[in-house]
C-alpha atoms as a PDB file:
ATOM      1  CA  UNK A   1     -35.391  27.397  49.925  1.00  0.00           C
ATOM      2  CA  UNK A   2     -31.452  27.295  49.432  1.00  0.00           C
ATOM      3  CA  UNK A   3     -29.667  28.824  46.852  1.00  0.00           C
ATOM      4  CA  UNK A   4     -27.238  27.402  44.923  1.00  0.00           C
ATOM      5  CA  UNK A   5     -23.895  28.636  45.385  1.00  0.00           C
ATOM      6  CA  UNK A   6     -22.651  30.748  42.360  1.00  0.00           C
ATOM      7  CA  UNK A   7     -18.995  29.606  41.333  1.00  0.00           C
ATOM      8  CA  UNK A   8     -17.104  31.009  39.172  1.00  0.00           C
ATOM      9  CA  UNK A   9     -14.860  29.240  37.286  1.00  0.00           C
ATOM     10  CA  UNK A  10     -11.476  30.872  37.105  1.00  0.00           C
ATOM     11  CA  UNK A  11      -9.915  32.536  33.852  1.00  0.00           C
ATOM     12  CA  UNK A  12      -6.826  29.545  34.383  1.00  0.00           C
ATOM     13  CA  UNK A  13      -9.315  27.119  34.059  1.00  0.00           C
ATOM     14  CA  UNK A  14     -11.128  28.166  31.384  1.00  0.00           C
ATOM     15  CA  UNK A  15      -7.769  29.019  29.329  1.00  0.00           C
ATOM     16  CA  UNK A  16      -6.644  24.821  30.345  1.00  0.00           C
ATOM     17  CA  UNK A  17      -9.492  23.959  29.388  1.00  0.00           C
ATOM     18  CA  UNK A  18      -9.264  25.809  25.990  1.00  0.00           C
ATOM     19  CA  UNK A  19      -6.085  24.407  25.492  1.00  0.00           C
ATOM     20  CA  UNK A  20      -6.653  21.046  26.180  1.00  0.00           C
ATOM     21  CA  UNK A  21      -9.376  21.119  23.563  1.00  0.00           C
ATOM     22  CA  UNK A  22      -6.876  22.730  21.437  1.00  0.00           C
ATOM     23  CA  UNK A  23      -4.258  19.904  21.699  1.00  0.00           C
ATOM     24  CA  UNK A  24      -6.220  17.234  21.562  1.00  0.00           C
ATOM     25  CA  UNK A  25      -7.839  18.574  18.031  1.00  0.00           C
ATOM     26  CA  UNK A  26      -3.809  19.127  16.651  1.00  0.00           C
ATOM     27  CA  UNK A  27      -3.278  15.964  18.016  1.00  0.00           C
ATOM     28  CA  UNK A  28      -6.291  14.034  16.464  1.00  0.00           C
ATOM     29  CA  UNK A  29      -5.867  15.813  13.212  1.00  0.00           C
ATOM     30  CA  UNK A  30      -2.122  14.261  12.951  1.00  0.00           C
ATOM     31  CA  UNK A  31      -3.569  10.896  13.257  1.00  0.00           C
ATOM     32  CA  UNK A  32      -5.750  10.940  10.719  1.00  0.00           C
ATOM     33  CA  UNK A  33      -3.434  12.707   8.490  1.00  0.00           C
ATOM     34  CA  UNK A  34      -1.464   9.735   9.102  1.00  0.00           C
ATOM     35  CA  UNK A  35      -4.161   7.284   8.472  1.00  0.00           C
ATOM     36  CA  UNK A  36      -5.412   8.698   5.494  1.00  0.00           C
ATOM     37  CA  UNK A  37      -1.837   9.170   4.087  1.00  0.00           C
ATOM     38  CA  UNK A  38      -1.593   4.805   4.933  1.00  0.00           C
ATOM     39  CA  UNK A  39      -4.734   4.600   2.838  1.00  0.00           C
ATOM     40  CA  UNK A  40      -3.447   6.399   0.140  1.00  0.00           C
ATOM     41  CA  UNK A  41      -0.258   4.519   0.260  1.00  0.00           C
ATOM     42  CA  UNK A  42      -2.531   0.849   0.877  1.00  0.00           C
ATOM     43  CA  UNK A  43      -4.752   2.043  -2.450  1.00  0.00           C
ATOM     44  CA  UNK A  44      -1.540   2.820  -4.565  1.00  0.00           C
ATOM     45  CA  UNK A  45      -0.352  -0.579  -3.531  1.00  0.00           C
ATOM     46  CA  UNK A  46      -3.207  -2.415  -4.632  1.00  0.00           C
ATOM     47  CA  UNK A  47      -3.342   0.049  -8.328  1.00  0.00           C
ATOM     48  CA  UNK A  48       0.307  -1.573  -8.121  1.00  0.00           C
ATOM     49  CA  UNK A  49      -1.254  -5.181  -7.996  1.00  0.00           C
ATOM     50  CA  UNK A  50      -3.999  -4.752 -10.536  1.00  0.00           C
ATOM     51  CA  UNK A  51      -1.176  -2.699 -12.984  1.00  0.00           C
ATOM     52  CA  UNK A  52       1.170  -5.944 -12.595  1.00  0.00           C
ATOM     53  CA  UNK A  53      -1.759  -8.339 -12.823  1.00  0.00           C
ATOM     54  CA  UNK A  54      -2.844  -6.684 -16.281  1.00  0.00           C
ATOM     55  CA  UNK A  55       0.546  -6.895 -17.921  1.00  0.00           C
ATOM     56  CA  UNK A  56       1.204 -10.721 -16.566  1.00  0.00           C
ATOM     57  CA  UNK A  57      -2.270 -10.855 -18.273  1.00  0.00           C
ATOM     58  CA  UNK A  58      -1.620  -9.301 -21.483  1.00  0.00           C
ATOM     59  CA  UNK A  59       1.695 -10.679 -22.173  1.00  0.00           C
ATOM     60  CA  UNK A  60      -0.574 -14.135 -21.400  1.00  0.00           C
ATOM     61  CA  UNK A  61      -1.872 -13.109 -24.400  1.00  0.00           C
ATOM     62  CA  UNK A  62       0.552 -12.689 -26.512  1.00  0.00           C
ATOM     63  CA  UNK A  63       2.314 -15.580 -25.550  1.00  0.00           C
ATOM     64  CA  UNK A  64      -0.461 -17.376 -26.388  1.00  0.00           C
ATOM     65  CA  UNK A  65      -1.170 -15.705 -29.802  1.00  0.00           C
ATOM     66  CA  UNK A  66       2.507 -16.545 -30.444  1.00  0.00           C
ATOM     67  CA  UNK A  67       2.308 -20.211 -29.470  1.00  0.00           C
ATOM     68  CA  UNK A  68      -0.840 -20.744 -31.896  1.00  0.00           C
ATOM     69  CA  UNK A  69       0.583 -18.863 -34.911  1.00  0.00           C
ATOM     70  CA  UNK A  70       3.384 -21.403 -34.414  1.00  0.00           C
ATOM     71  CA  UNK A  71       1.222 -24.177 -34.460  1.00  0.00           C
ATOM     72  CA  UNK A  72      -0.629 -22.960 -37.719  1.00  0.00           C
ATOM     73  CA  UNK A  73       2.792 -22.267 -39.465  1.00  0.00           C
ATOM     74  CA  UNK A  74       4.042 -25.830 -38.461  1.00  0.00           C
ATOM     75  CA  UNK A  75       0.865 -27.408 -39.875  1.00  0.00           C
ATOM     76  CA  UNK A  76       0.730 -24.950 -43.460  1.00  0.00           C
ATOM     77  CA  UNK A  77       4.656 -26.368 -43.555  1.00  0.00           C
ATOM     78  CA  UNK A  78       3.279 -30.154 -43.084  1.00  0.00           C
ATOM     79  CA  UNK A  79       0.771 -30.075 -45.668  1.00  0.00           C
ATOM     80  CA  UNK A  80       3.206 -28.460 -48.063  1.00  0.00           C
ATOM     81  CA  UNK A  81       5.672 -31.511 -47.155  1.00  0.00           C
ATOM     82  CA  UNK A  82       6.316 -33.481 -50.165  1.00  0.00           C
ATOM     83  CA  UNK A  83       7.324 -36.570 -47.943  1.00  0.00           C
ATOM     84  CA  UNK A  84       7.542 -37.908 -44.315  1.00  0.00           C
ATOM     85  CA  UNK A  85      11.568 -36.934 -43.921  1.00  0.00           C
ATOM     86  CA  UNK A  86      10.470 -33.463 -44.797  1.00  0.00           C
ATOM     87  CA  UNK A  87       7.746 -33.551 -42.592  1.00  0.00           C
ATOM     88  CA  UNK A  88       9.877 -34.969 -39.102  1.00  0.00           C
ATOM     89  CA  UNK A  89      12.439 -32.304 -40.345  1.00  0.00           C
ATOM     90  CA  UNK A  90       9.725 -29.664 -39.506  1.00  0.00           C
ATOM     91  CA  UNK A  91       8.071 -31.182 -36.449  1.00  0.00           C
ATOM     92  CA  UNK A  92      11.886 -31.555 -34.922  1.00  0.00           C
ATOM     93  CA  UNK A  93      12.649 -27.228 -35.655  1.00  0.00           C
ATOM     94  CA  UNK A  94       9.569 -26.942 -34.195  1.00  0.00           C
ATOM     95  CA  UNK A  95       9.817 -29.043 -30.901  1.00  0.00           C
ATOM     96  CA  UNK A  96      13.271 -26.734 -30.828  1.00  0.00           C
ATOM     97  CA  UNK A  97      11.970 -23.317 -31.289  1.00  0.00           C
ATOM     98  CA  UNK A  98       8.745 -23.817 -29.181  1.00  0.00           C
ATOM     99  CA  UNK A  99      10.848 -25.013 -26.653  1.00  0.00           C
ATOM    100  CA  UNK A 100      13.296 -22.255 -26.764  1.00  0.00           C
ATOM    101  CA  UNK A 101      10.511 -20.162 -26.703  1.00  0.00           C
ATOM    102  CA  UNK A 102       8.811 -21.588 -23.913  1.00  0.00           C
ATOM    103  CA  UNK A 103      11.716 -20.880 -21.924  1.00  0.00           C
ATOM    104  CA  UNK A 104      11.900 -17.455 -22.447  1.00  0.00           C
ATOM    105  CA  UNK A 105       8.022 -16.912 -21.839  1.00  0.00           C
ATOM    106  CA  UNK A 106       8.941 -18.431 -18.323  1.00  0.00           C
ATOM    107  CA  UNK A 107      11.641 -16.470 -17.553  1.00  0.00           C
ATOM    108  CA  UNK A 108       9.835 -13.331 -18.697  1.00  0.00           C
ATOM    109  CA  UNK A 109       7.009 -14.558 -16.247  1.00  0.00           C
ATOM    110  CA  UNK A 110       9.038 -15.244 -13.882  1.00  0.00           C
ATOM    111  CA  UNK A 111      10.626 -11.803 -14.106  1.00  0.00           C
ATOM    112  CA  UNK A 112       7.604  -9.955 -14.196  1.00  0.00           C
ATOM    113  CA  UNK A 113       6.041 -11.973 -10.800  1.00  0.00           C
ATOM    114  CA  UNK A 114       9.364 -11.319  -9.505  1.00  0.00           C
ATOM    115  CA  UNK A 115       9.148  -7.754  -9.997  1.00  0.00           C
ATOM    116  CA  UNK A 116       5.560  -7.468  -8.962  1.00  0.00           C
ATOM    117  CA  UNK A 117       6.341  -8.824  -5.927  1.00  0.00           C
ATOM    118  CA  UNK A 118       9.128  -6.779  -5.092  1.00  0.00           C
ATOM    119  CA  UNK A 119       7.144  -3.583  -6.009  1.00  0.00           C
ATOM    120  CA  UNK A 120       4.410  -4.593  -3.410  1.00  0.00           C
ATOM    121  CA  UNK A 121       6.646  -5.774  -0.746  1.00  0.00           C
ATOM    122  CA  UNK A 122       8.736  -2.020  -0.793  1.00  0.00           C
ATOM    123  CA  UNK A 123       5.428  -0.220  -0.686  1.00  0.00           C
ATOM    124  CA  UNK A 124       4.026  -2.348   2.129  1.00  0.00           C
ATOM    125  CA  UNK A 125       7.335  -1.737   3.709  1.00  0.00           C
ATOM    126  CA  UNK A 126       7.384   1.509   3.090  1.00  0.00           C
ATOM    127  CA  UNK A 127       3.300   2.214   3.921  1.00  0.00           C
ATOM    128  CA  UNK A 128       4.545   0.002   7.787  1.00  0.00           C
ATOM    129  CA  UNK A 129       7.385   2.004   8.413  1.00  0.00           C
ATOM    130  CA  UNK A 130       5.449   5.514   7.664  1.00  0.00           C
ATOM    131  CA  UNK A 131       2.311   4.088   9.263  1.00  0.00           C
ATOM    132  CA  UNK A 132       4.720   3.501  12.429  1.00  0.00           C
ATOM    133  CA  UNK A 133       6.556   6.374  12.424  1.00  0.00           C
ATOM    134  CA  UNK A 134       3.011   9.040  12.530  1.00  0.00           C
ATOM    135  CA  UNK A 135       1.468   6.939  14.764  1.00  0.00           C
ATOM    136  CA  UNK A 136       4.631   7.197  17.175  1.00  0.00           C
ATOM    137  CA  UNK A 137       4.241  10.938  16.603  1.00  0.00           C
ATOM    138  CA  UNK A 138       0.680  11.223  17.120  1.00  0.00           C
ATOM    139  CA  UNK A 139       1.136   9.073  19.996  1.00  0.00           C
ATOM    140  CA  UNK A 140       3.921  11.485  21.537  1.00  0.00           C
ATOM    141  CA  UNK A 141       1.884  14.226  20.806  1.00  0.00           C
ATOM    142  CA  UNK A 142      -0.614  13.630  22.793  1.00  0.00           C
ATOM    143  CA  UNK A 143       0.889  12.147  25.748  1.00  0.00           C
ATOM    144  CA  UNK A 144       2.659  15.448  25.556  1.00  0.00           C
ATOM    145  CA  UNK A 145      -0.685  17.082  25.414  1.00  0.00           C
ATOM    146  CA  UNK A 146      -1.571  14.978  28.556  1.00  0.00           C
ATOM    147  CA  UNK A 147       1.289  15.344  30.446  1.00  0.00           C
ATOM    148  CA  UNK A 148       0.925  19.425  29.915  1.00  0.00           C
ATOM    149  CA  UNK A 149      -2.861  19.204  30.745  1.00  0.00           C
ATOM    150  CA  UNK A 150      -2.116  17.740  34.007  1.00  0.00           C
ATOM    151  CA  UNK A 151       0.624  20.243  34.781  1.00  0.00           C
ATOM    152  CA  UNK A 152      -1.416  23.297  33.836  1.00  0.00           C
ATOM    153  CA  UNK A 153      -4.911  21.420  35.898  1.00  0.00           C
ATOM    154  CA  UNK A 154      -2.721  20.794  39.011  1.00  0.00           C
ATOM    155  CA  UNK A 155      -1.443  24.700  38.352  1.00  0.00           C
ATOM    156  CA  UNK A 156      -4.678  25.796  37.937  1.00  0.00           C
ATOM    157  CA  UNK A 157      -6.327  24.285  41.273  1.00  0.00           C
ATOM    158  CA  UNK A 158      -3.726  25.644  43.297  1.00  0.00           C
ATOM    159  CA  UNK A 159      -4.531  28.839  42.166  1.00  0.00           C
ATOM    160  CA  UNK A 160      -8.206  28.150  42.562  1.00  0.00           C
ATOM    161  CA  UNK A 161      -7.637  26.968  46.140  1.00  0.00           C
ATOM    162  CA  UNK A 162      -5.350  29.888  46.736  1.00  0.00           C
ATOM    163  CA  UNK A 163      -8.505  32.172  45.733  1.00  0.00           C
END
């Protein structure tokens, strides 16, 4: 019955080895310090959205409330008309003053889409150009870590062979 040969691995090897581990962790744990700082950024985004969405929603709202209570005044002011001349006189200020404020409901809607849109477009920009930037780092790091681990293996079996 043979034996099996009892190698030793050396102390270098061990210590690579160690350090390999060790590099790849730091590595690793960039990345997903990255990633989870992009999904932070992605979930503030989106808190961005719904925030925008409710206030387009709510000044819906009160547009709307406006618009009616309009309506209701213009029709208390045409039953209290004591003729048709009063009456047209009433209907034409308000064709004037619902269209005036028409126009400013759109603009204001306009305005806030506008600046909804902006908001998400700099945070997406922003959440790309960070999202870019750790991965290139994380990236570097460990080709770093790889490049190293190859210098310190090839190191390491020369000084195993020289043994």
């Amino acid at each position: 019955m043979t034996s099996t040969p009892n190698y030793e691995v050396p102390a270098e090897m061990r210590d690579f080895a160690e350090k390999s581990v060790d590099q790849a962790r730091k590595a690793f744990d960039s990345f997903i310090s990255a990633a989870r700082r992009t999904a932070d950024t992605v979930h503030g985004s989106a808190e961005t959205a719904r925030t925008s969405a409710q206030d387009v929603s709510a000044r819906g709202f009160e547009f709307a409330e406006q618009n009616v209570t309009a309506a209701f005044d213009l029709a208390q002011k045409l039953v209290r008309s004591r003729d048709l001349q009063e009456a047209m006189q009433h209907q034409a200020e308000f064709v004037r003053s619902q269209f005036a404020a028409i126009q400013a409901q759109a603009k204001e809607f306009g305005g806030l889409a506008q600046t909804a849109m902006q908001q998400s477009a700099e945070k997406a920009k922003g959440v790309m150009q960070e999202s870019a930037e750790h991965a290139r780092k994380a990236m570097e790091q460990g080709a770093e870590a790889a490049r190293k681990a190859g210098a310190e293996t090839e190191q390491a079996l020369r000084n195993a062979s020289n043994n």
